[in-house]
Protein backbone atom coordinates (compact mmCIF):
# COMPACT_ATOMS: atom_id res chain seq x y z
CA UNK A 1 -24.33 0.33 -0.73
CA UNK A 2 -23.91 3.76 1.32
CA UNK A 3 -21.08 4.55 -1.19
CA UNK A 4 -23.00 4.30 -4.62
CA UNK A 5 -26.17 6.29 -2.37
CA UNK A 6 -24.14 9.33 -1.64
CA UNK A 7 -22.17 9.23 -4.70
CA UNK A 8 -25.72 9.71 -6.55
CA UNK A 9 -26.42 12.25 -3.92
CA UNK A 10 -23.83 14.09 -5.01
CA UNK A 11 -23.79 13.71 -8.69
CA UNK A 12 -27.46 14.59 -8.23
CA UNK A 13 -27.38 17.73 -6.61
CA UNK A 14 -23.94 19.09 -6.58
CA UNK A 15 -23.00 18.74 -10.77
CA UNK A 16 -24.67 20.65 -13.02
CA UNK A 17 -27.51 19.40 -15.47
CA UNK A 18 -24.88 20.38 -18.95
CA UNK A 19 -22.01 18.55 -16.90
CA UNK A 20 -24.20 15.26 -16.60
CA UNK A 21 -24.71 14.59 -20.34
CA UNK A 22 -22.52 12.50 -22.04
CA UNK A 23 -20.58 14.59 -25.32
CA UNK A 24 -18.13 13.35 -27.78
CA UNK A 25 -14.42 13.20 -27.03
CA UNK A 26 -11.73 16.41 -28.16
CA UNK A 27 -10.42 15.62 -31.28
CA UNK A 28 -6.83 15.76 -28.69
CA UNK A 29 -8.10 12.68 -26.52
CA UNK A 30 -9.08 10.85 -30.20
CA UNK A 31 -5.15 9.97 -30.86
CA UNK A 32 -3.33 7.25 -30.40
CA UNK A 33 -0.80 8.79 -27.95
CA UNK A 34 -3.82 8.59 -25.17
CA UNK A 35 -3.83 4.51 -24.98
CA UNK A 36 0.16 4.69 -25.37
CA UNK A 37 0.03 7.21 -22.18
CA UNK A 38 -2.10 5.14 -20.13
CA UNK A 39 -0.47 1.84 -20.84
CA UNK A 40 2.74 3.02 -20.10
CA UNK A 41 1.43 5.16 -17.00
CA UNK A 42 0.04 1.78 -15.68
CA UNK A 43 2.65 -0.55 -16.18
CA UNK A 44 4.93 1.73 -14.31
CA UNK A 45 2.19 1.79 -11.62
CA UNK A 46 2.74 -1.69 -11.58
CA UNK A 47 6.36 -1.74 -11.32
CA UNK A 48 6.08 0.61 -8.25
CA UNK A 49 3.71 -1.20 -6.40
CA UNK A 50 5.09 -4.57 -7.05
CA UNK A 51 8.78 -2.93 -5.81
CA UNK A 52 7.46 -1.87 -2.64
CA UNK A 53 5.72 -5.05 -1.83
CA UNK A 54 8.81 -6.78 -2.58
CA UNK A 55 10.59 -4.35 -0.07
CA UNK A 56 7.92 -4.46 2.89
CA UNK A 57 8.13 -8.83 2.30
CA UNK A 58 12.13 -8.52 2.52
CA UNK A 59 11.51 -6.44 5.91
CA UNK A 60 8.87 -8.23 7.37
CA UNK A 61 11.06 -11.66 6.95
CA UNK A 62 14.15 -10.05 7.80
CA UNK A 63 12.54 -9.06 11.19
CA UNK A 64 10.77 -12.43 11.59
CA UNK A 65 14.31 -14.09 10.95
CA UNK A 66 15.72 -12.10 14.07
CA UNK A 67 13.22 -12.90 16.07
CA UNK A 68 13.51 -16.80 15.91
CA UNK A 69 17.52 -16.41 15.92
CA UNK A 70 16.95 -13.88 19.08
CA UNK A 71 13.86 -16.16 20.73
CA UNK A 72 15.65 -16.49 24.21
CA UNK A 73 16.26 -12.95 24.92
CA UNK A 74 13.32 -10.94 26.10
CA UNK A 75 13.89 -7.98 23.77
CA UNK A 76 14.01 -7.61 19.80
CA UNK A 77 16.52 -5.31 18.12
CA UNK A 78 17.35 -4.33 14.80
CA UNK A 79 20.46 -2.71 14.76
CA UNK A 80 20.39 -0.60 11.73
CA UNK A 81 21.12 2.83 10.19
CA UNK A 82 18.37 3.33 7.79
CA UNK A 83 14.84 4.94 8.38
CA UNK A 84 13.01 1.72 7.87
CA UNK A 85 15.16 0.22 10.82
CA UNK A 86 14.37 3.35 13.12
CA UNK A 87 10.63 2.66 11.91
CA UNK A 88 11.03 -1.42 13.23
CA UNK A 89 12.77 -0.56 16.30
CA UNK A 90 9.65 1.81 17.37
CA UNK A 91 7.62 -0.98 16.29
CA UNK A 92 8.95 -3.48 18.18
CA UNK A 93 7.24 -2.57 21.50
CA UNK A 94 6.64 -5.45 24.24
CA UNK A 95 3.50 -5.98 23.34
CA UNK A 96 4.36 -6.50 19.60
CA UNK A 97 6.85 -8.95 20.82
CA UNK A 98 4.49 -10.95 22.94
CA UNK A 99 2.16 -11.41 20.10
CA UNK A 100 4.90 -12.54 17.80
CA UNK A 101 6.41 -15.17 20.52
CA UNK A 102 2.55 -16.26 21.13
CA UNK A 103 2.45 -16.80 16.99
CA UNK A 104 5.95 -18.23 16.95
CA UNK A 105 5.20 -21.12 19.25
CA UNK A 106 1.95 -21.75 17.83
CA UNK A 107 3.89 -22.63 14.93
């Protein structure tokens, strides 16, 4: 693939020769506080990611939701406070709303 290509390019040409051999590990990385570092590091990675997913899926359904209960008037609102309902409102542009009243009726 292109990717793997210039990434040889690159390792190649750019890194030096005593950078491109492989040497043991500092006797630092060797303990065992390294794997308890990156498992920890990871899992709340995890957590994070699996929060905001959770929080873009309560959005998304919360807007769907006023969109069928609001399907006879010609333009979507969210009437909210908060950032993420400034960000919907700007989102909900006419074309936006066509496209979800096209999907909506499909269904």
């Amino acid at each position: 693939s292109p990717l793997i290509t210039i990434l040889c390019f690159f390792i190649y040409f750019f890194i030096p020769v005593n950078m491109r051999q492989i040497n043991h590990l500092s006797p630092a990385l060797k303990s065992i506080w390294l794997m308890m570092h990156v498992s920890v590091m990871m899992l709340s990675y995890a957590t994070l990611i699996i929060g905001a997913l959770f929080s873009i899926t309560f959005l998304l359904i919360g807007y769907i939701t006023k969109i069928k209960k609001n399907r006879n008037t010609t333009e979507f609102t969210i009437k909210t406070k908060s950032i993420s309902g400034v960000f919907l409102e700007k989102l909900s542009s006419s074309f936006i709303n066509k496209k979800i009243e096209k999907f909506l009726d499909h269904s």
